[in-house]
N, C-alpha and C. Protein backbone atom coordinates (compact mmCIF):
# COMPACT_ATOMS: atom_id res chain seq x y z
N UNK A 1 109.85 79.14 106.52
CA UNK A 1 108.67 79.67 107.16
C UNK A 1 109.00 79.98 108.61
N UNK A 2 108.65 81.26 108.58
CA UNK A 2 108.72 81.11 110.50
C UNK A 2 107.92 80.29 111.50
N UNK A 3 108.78 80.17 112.63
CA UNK A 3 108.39 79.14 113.53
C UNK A 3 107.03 79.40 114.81
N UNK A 4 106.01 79.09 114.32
CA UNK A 4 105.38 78.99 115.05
C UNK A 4 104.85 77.91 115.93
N UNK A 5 104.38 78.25 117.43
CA UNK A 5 104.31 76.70 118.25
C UNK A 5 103.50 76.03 117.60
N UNK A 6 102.55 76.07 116.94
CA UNK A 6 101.66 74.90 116.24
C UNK A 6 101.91 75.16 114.98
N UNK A 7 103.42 74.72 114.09
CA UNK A 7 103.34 75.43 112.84
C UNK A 7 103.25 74.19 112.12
N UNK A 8 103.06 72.81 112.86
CA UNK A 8 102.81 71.07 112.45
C UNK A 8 101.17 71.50 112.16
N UNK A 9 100.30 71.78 112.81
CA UNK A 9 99.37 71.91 112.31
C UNK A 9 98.29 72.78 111.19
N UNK A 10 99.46 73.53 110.58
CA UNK A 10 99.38 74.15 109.28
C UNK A 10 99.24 73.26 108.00
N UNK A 11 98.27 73.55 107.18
CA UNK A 11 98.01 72.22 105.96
C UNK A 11 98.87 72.65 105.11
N UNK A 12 99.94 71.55 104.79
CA UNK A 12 100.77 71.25 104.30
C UNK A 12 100.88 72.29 102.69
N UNK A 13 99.35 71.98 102.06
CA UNK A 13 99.52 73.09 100.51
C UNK A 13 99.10 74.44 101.00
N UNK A 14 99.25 74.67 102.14
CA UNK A 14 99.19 76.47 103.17
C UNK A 14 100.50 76.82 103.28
N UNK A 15 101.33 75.79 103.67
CA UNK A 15 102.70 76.26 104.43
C UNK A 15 103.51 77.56 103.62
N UNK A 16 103.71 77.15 102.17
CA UNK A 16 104.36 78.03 101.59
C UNK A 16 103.66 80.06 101.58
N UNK A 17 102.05 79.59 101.77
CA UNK A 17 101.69 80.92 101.77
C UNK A 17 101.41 81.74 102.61
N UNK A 18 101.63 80.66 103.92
CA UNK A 18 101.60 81.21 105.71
C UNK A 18 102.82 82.17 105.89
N UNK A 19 104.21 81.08 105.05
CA UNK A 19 105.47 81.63 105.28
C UNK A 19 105.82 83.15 104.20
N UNK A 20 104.85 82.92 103.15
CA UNK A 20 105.21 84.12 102.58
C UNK A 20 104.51 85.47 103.02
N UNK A 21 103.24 85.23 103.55
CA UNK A 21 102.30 86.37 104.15
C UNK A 21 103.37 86.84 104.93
N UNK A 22 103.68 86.09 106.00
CA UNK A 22 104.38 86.32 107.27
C UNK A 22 106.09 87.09 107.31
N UNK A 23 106.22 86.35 106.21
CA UNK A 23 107.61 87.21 105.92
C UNK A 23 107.60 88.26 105.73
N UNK A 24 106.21 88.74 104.57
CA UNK A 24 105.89 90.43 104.23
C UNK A 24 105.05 91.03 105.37
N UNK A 25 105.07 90.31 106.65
CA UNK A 25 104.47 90.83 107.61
C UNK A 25 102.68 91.67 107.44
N UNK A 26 102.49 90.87 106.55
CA UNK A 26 100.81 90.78 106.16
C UNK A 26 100.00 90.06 107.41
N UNK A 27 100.72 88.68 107.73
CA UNK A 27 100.25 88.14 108.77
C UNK A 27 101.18 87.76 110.33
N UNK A 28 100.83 87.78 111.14
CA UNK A 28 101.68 87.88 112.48
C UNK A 28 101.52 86.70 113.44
N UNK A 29 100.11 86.07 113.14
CA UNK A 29 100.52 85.30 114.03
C UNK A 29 99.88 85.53 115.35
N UNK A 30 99.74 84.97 116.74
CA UNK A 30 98.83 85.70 117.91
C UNK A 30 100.16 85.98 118.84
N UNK A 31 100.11 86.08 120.10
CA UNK A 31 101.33 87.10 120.83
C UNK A 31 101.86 85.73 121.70
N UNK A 32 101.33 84.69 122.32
CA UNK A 32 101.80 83.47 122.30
C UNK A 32 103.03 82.68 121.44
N UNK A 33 103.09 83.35 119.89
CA UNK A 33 103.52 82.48 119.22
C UNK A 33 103.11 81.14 118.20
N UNK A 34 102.02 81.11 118.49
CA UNK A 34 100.98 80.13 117.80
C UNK A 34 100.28 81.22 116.42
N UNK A 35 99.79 80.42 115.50
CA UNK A 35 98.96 80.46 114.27
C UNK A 35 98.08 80.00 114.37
N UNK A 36 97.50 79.15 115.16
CA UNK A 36 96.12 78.58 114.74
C UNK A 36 95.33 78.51 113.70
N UNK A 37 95.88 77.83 113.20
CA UNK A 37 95.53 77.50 111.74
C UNK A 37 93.98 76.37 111.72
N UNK A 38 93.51 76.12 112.71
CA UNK A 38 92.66 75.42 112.32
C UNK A 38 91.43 75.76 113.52
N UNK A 39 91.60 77.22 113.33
CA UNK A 39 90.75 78.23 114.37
C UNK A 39 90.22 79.08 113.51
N UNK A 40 88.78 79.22 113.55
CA UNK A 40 88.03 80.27 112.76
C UNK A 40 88.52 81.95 113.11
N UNK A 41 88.30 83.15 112.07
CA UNK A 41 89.05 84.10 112.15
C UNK A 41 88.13 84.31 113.11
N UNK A 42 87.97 85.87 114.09
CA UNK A 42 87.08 86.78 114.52
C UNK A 42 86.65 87.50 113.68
N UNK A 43 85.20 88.09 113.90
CA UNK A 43 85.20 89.43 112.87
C UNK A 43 86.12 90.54 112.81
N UNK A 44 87.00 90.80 113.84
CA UNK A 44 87.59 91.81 114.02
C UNK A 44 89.57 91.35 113.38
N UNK A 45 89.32 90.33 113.44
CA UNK A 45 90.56 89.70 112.69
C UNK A 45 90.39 89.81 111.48
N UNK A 46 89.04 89.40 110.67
CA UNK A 46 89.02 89.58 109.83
C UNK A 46 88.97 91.00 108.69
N UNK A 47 88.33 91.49 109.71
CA UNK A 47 88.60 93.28 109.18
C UNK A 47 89.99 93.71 109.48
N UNK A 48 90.75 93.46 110.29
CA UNK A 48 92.06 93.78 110.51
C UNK A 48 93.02 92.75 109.11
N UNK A 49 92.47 92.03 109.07
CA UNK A 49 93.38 91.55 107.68
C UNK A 49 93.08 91.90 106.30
N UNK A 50 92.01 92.35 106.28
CA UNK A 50 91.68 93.03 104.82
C UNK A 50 91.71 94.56 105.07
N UNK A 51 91.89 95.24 105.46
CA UNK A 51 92.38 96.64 106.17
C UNK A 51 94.12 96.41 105.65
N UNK A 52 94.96 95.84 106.14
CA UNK A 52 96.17 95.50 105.99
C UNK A 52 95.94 94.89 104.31
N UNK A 53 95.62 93.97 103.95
CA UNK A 53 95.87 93.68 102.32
C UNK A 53 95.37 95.17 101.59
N UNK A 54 94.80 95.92 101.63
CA UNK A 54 93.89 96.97 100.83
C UNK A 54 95.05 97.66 101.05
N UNK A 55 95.12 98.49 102.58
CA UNK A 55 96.44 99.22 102.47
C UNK A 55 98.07 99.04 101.81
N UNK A 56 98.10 97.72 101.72
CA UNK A 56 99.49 97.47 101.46
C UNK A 56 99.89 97.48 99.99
């Protein structure tokens, strides 16, 4: 999985599907380097990630 600064706080039965989104570059991650995984999406995150799954 790629390394993100809070990638300890990713739930453990997530990890494998954080690292696979991320590999197919479905998911990125914020520009810091962090995931925040235990941060609610935005609306605009959230349309930007189903925009990206539909297209892909």
């Amino acid at each position: 999985m790629p390394s993100f600064i809070d990638s300890d706080k990713i739930s453990v039965w997530a990890r494998s599907e954080v690292g696979t989104l991320t590999i197919s570059n479905l998911i990125n991650g914020y520009v810091d380097g962090s995931f925040r995984p235990k941060t609610n999406l935005t609306r605009a995150e959230g349309q930007a990630s189903t925009s990206i799954f539909i297209l892909s």
